[in-house]
Protein backbone atom coordinates (compact mmCIF):
# COMPACT_ATOMS: atom_id res chain seq x y z
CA UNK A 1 92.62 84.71 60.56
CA UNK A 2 92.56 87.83 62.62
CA UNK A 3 89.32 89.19 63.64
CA UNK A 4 90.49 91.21 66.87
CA UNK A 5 90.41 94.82 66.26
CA UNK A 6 91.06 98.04 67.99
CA UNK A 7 90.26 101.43 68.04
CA UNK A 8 91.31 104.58 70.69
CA UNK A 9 90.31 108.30 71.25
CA UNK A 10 90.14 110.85 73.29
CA UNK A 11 87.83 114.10 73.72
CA UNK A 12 88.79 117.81 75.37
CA UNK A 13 86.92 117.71 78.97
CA UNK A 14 89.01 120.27 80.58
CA UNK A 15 86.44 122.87 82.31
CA UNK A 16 85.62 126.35 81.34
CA UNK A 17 87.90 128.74 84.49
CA UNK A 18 85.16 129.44 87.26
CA UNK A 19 84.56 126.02 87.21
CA UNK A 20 83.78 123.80 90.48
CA UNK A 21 86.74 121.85 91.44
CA UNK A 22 85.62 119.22 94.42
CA UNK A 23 87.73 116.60 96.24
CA UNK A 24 88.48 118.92 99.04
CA UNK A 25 86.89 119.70 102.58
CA UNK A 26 85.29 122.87 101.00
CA UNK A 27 84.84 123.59 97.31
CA UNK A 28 87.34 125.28 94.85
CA UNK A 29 87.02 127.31 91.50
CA UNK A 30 89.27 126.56 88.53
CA UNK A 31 91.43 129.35 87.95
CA UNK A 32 94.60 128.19 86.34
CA UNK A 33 94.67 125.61 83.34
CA UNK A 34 98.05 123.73 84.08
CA UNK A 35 97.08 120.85 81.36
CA UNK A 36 94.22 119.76 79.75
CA UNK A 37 91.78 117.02 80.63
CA UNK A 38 90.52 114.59 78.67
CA UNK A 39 87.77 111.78 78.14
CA UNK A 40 90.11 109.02 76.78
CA UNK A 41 88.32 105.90 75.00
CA UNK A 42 89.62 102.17 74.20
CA UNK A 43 87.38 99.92 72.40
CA UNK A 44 88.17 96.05 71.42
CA UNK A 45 86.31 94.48 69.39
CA UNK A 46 86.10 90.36 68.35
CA UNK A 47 83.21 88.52 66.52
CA UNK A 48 79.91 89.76 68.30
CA UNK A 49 81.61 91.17 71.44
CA UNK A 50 82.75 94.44 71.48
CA UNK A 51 84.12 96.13 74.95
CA UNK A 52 84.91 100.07 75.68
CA UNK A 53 86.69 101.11 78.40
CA UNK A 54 86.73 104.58 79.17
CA UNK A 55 89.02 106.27 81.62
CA UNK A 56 87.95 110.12 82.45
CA UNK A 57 90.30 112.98 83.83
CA UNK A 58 87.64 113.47 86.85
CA UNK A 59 87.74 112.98 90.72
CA UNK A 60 83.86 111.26 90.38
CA UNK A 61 81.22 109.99 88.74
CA UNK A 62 78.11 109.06 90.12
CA UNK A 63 76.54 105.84 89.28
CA UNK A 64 73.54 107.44 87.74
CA UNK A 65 75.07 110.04 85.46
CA UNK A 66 77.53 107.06 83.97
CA UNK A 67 74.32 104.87 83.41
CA UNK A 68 72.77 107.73 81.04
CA UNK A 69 76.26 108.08 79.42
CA UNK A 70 76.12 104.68 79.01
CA UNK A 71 72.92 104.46 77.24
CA UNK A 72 73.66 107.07 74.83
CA UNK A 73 76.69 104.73 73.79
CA UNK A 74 74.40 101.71 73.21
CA UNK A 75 72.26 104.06 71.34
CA UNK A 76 74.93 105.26 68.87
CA UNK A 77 77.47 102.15 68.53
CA UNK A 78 75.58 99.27 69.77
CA UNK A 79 78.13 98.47 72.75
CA UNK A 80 75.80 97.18 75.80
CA UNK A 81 76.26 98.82 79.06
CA UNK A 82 77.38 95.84 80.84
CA UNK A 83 80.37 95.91 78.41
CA UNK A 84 81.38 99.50 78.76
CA UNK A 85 83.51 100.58 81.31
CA UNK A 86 83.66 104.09 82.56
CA UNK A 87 86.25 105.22 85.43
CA UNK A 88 87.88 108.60 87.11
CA UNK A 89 91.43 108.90 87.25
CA UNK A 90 90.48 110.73 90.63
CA UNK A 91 92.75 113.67 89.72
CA UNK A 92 91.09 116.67 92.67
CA UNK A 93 91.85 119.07 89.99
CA UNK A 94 89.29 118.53 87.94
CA UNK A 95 85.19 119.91 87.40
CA UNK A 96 82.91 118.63 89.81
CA UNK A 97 79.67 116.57 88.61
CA UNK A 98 78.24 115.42 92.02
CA UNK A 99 78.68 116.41 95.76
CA UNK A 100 81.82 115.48 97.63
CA UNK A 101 81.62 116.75 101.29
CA UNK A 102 81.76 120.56 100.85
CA UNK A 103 82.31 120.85 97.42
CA UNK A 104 78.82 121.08 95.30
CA UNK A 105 78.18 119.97 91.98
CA UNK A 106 78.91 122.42 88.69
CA UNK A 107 75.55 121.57 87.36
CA UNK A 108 76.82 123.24 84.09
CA UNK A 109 79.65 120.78 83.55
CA UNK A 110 77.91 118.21 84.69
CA UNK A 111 75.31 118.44 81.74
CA UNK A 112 78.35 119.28 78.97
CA UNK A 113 80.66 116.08 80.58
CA UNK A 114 78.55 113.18 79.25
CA UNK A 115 78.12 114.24 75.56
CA UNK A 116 81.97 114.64 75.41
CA UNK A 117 82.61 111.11 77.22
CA UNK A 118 80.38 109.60 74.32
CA UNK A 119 81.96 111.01 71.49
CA UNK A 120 85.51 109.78 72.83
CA UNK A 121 83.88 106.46 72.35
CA UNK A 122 81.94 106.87 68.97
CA UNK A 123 85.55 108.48 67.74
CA UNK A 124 87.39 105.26 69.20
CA UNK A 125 85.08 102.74 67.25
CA UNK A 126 85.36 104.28 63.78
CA UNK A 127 89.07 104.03 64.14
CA UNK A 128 88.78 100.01 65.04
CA UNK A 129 91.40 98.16 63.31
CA UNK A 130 92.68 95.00 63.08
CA UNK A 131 94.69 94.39 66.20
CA UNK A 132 96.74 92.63 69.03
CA UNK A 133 97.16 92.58 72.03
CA UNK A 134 99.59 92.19 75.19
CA UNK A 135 100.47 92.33 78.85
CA UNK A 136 103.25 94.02 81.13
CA UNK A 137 103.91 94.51 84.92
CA UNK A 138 106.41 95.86 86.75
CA UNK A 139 107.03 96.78 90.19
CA UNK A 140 107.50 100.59 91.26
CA UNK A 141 107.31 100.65 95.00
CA UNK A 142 109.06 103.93 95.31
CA UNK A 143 106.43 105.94 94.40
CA UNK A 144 103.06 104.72 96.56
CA UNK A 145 103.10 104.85 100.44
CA UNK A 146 100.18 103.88 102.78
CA UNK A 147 98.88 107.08 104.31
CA UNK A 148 97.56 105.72 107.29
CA UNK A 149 99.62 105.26 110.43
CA UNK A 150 99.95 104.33 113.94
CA UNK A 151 100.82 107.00 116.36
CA UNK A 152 102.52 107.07 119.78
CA UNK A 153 101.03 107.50 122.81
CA UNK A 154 100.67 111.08 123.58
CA UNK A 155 98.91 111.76 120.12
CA UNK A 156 95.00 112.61 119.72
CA UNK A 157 93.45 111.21 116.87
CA UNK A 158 90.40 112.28 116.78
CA UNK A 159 87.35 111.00 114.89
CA UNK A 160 85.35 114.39 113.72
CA UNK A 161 81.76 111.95 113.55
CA UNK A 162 81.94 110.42 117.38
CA UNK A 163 84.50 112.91 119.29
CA UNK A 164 86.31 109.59 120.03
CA UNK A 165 90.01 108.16 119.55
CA UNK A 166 90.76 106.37 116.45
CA UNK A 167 93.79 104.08 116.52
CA UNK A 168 94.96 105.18 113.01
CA UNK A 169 95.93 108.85 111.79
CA UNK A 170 95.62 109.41 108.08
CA UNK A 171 98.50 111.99 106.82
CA UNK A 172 99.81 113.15 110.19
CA UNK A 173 100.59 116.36 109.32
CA UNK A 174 101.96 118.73 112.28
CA UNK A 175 101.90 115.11 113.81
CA UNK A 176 105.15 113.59 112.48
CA UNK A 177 107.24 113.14 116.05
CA UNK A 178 104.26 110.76 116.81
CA UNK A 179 104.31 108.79 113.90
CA UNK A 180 104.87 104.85 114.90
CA UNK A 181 104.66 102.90 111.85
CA UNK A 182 102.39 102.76 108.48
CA UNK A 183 99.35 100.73 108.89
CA UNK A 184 99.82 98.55 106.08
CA UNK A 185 101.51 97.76 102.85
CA UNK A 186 100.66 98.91 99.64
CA UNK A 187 100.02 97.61 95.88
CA UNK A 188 103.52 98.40 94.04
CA UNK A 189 102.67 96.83 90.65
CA UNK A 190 102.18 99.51 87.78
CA UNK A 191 100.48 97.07 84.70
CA UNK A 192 99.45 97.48 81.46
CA UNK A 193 97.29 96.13 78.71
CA UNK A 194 99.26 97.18 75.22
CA UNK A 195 97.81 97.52 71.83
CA UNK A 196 98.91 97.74 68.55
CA UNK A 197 97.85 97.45 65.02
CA UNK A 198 98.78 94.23 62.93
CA UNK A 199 101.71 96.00 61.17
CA UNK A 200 103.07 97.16 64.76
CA UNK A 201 101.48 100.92 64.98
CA UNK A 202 100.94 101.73 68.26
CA UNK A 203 97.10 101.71 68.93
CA UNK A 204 96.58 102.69 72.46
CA UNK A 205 97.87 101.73 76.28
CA UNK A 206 95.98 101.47 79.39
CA UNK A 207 98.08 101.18 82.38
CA UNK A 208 97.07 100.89 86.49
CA UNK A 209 98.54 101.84 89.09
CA UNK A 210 97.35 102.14 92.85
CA UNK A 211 98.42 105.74 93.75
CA UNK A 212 96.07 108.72 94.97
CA UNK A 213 97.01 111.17 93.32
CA UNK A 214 100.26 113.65 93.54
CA UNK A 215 98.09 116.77 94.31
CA UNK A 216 101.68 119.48 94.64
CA UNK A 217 99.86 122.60 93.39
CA UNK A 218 97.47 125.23 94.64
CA UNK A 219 93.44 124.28 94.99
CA UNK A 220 91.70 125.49 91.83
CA UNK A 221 94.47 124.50 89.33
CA UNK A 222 93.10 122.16 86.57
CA UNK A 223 95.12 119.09 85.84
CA UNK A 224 94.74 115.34 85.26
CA UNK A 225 98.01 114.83 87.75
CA UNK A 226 100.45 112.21 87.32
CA UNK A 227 98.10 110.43 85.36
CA UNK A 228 98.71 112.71 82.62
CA UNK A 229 102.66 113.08 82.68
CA UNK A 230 102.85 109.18 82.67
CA UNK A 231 101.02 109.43 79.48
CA UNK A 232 102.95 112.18 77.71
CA UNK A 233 106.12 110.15 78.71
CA UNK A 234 105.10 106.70 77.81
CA UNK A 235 104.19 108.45 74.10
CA UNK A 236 107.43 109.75 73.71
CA UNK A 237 108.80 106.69 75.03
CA UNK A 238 107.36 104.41 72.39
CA UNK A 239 107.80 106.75 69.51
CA UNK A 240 104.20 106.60 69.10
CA UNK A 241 101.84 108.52 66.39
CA UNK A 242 99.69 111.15 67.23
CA UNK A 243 96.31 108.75 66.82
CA UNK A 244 98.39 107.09 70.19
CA UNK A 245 96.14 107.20 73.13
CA UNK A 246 98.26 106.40 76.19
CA UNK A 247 96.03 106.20 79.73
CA UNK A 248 96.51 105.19 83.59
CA UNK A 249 93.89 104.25 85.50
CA UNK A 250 93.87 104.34 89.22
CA UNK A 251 94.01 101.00 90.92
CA UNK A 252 93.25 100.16 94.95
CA UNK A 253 94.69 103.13 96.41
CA UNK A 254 92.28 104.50 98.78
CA UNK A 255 95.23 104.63 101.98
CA UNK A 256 98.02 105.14 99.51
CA UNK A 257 99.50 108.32 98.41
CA UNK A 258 103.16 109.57 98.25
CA UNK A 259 102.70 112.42 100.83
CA UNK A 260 105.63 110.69 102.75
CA UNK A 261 105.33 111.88 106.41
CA UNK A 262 108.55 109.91 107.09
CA UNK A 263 110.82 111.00 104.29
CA UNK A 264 109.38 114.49 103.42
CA UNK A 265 112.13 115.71 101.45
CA UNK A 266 112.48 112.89 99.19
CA UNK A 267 110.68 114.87 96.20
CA UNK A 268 111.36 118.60 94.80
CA UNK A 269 108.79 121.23 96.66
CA UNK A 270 108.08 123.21 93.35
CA UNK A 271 104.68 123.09 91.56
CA UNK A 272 104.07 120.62 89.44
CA UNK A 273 107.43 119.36 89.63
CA UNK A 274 107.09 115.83 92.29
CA UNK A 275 104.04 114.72 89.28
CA UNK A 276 106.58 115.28 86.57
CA UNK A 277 108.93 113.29 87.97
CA UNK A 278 106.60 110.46 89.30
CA UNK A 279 105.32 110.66 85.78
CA UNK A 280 108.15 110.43 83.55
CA UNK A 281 109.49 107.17 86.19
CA UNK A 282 107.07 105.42 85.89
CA UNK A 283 106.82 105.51 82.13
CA UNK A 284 110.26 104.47 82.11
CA UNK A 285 109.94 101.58 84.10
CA UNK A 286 106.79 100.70 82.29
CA UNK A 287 108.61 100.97 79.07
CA UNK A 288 111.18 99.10 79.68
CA UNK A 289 108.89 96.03 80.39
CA UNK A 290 107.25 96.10 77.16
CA UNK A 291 109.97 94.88 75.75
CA UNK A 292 109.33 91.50 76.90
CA UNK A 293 105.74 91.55 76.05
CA UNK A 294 103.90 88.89 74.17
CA UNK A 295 101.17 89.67 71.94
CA UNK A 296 98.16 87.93 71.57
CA UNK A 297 96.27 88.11 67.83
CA UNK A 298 92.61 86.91 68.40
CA UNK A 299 91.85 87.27 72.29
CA UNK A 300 88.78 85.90 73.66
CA UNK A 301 86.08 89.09 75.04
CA UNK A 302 83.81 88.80 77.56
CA UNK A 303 81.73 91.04 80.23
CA UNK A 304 80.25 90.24 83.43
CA UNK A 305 78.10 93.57 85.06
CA UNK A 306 76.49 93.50 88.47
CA UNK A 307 74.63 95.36 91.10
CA UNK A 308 75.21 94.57 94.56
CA UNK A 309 73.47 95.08 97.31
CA UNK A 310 75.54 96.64 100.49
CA UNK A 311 74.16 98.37 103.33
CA UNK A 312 74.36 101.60 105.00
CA UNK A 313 76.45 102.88 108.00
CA UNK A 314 73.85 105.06 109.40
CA UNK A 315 73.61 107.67 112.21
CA UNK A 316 71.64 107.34 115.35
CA UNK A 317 68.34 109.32 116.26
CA UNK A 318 70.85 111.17 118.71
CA UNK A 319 73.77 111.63 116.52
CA UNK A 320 71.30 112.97 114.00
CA UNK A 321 70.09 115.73 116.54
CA UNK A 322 73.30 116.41 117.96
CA UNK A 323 74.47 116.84 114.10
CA UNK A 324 71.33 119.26 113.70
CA UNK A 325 72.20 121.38 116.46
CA UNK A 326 75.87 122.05 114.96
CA UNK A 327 74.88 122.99 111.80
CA UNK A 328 71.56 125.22 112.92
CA UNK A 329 75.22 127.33 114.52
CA UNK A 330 77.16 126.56 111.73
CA UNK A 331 77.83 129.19 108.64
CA UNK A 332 79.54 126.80 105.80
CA UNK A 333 80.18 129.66 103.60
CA UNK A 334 82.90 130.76 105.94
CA UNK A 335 84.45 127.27 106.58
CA UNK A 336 87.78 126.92 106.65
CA UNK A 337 89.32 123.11 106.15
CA UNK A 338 91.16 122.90 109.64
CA UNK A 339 90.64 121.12 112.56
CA UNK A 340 88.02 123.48 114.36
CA UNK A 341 85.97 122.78 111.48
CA UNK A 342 85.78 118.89 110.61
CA UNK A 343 82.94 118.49 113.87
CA UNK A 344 81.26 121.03 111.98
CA UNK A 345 81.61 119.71 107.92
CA UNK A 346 81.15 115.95 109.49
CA UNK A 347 77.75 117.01 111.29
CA UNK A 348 76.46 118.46 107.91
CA UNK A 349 77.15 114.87 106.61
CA UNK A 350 75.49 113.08 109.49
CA UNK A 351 72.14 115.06 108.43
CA UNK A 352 72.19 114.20 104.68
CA UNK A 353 73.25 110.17 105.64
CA UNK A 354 70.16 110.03 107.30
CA UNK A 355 68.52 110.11 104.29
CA UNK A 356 69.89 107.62 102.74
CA UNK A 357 68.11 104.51 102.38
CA UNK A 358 69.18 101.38 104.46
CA UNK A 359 70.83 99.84 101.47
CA UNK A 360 72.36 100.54 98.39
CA UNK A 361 73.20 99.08 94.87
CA UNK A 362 77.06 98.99 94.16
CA UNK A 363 78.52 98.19 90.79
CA UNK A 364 80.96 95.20 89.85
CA UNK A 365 82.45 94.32 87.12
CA UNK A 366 84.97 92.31 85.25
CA UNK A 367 86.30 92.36 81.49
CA UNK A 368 88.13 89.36 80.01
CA UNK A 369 90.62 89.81 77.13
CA UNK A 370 92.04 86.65 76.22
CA UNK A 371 93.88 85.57 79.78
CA UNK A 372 93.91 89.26 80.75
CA UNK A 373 91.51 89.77 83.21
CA UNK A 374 90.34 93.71 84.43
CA UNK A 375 88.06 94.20 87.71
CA UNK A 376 86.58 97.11 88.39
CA UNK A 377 84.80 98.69 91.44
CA UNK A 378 82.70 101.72 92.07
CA UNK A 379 84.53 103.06 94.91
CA UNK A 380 87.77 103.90 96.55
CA UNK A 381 89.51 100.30 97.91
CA UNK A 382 92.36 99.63 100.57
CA UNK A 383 95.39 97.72 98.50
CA UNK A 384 94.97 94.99 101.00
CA UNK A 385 91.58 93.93 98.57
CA UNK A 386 93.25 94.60 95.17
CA UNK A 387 96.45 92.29 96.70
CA UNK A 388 93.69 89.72 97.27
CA UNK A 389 92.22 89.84 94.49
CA UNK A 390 95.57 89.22 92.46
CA UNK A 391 96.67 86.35 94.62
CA UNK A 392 93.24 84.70 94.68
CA UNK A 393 92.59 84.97 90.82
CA UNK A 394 95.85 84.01 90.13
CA UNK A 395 95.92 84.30 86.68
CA UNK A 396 99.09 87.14 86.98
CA UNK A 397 97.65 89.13 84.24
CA UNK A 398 94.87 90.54 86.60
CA UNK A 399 94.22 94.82 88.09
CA UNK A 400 91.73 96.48 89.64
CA UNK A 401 90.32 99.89 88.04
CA UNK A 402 88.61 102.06 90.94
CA UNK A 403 86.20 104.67 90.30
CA UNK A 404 84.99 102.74 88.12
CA UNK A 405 81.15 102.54 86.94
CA UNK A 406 80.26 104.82 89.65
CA UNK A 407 81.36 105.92 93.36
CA UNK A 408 80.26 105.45 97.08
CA UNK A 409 83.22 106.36 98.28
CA UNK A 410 85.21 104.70 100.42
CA UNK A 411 84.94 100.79 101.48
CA UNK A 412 87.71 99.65 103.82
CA UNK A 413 87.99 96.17 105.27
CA UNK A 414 86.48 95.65 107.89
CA UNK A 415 89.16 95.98 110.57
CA UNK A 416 90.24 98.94 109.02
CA UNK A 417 86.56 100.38 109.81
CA UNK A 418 87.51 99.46 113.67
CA UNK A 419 90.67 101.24 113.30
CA UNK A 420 89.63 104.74 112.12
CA UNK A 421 91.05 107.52 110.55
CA UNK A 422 89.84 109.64 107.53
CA UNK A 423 88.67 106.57 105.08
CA UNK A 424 86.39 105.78 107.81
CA UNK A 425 84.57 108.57 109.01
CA UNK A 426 80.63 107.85 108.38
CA UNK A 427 80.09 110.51 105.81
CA UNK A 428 78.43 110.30 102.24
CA UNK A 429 81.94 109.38 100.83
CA UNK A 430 82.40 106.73 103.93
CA UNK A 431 78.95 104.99 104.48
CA UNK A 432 78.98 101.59 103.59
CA UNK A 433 79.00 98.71 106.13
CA UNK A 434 81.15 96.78 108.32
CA UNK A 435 80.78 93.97 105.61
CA UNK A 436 80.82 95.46 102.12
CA UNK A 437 84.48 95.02 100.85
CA UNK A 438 84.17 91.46 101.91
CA UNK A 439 81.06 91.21 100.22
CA UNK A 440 82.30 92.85 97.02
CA UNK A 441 85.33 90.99 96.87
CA UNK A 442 84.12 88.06 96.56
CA UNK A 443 81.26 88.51 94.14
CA UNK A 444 84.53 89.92 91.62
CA UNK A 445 86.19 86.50 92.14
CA UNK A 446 83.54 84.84 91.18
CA UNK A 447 83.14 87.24 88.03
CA UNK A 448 86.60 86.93 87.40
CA UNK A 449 85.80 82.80 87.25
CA UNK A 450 87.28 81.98 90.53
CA UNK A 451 85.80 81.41 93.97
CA UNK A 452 86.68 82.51 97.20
């Protein structure tokens, strides 16, 4: 007997023009409508356990505006919060809904985002059917390269927050005769969790993959990226219906991009056009492994939800008045993202971080699915700790969803921290400690049933 079931959806989200679009040093407004963005929903249901997993066309979500959403969708369906999972693609083309360095929140989409994020998932669960379920991986290297890199002597990396060196330069640009060697390797696996209806309907597909973002168009276009080309091309791919909701979520990729500093003309220079083709590749590839896939009819589901405690990378009583004094000089309306101006956006930061308090609360979690297990973290991680996380819980049918249930930003290892560069500088999207990815790592193994 068969008493998995599945049911997928997906909402409008894309923002009204005039919009806020953050991501960026300074803040954009939407003014083109390239494609449109979309709250997409996947719920699985067996027995008394149901899960949703919901994967936004956003760059963030704060922790507190996904715990409200979260509530309203144990309100209407039932579906505890600890079981829903709610992630950005991290597409910086996309309305803001909190703060990221320059670029405010759009207060107005922020309040219109979360209704349409629950109705994706009240849609999904009155289409549950009965189901199955499968997993594929494949490897697509070509398409993800670490960002960071060593320079050669002669080169001046420096950090905007202490006016010092940093040993790493994140995306070189102007730089590229200095360029040594990439700081490390990368995640190449694009995997999937495929589902289908009994009779062999396509249901719904959530892929990973640890990539940026392509980002090869002008600030203030709205788009869901490559994200949203893979899925268009994995639809036609399959031959799937129209109910077919195909989504990628974005995996450890905070030093990985494919702004190639070291084969720059590897991809076409038009608009739009390096996505498509990352896009349609990787739906290719993806396809082609789901031929071997082997479904699974009544899959085990199970949630594990936790708060973590991390602490904060804080300025000093000095750097704080230092920071003061810049910004007292400072006008931000007439900021322009270049090098002049990082001291100036980076000592704005230094002032709000010394608000914060000394610690925070950082979300973990970890769905089970049968022998598919999915982590996810609320912030932006190196590859190095979703590669750990694969080798230590070992079951091959593991990924890591980032974004995911909230965002803090960045958390490198820690002897990336010593290194420098951009996913290091102590801002409010780079503030946790020394210690936090270690400490987050391994409270997701033991989630994921396996210890350190």
């Amino acid at each position: 007997m068969n008493n998995f079931s599945a049911g997928a959806a997906q909402t409008d989200i894309t923002p009204p023009l005039g919009t806020i679009v953050n991501g960026e040093f300074v803040a954009f407004y939407a003014h083109t409508i390239h494609d449109l963005l979309y709250s997409k929903a996947l719920v699985l249901q067996n027995g008394g356990t149901t899960l949703a997993i919901v994967i936004v066309d956003i760059c963030a979500m704060d922790k507190e505006f996904i715990s409200e959403v979260k509530k309203e969708i144990t309100k209407l369906t039932g579906i505890p919060a600890e079981n829903t999972l709610i992630a950005a693609t991290h597409t910086h083309y996309a309305g803001s809904i909190l703060d990221l360095l320059g670029g405010p929140c759009d207060l107005p989409y922020r309040k219109s985002l979360g209704k349409k994020i629950v109705q994706s998932v009240t849609e999904a669960v009155k289409k549950l059917q009965p189901a199955k379920i499968g997993f594929a991986a494949v490897d697509v290297p070509e398409h993800v390269v670490c960002r960071r890199y060593y320079m050669k002597p002669g080169y001046k990396a420096v950090n905007p927050v202490t006016g010092e060196l940093d040993i790493i330069k994140t995306n070189p640009a102007g730089g590229e005769a200095y360029i040594d060697r990439r700081a490390s390797e990368i995640d190449p696996e694009l995997s999937a969790i495929a589902i289908q209806s009994i009779s062999g309907e396509w249901i719904s597909l959530l892929a990973n993959y640890s990539m940026h973002y392509v980002g090869d168009c002008a600030n203030g276009t709205i788009t869901a990226d490559y994200f949203a080309v893979f899925a268009r091309h994995i639809t036609a791919n399959l031959k799937a219906g129209e109910n077919f909701i195909a989504m990628l979520s974005n995996g450890t990729s905070g030093e990985a991009n494919i702004w190639d500093f070291l084969q720059p003309d590897r991809y076409p220079k038009e608009e739009h056009q390096k996505k498509e083709l990352i896009g349609r590749d990787l739906a290719e590839k993806l396809y082609e492994a789901l031929k071997n896939i082997e479904w699974q009819t009544d899959p085990s589901l199970s949630a594990s939800f936790k708060y973590v405690t991390l602490g904060v990378r804080k300025p000093s009583a000095a750097e704080v008045e230092a920071a003061k004094k810049i910004v007292t000089q400072t006008d931000y309306r007439l900021i322009h993202p270049d090098a002049e101006a990082m001291p100036k956006i980076y000592a704005r930061e230094q002032v709000f971080l010394n608000e914060y308090p000394d610690t925070i609360e950082f979300p973990v979690q970890a769905l089970k699915i049968g022998d598919i297990i999915i982590g996810a973290l609320g912030g932006e991680f190196f590859a190095e700790t979703g590669l750990a996380l694969k080798e230590k819980i070992g079951t091959g049918k593991y990924f890591t969803i980032t974004m995911a249930n909230g965002y803090i930003g960045y958390i490198p290892p820690a002897h990336e921290i010593e290194k420098g560069g951009y996913e290091t500088w102590r801002c409010r999207t780079s503030h946790v400690k020394e210690d936090g990815e270690h400490i987050v790592r391994n409270e997701l193994y033991e989630m994921a049933g396996r210890r350190p």
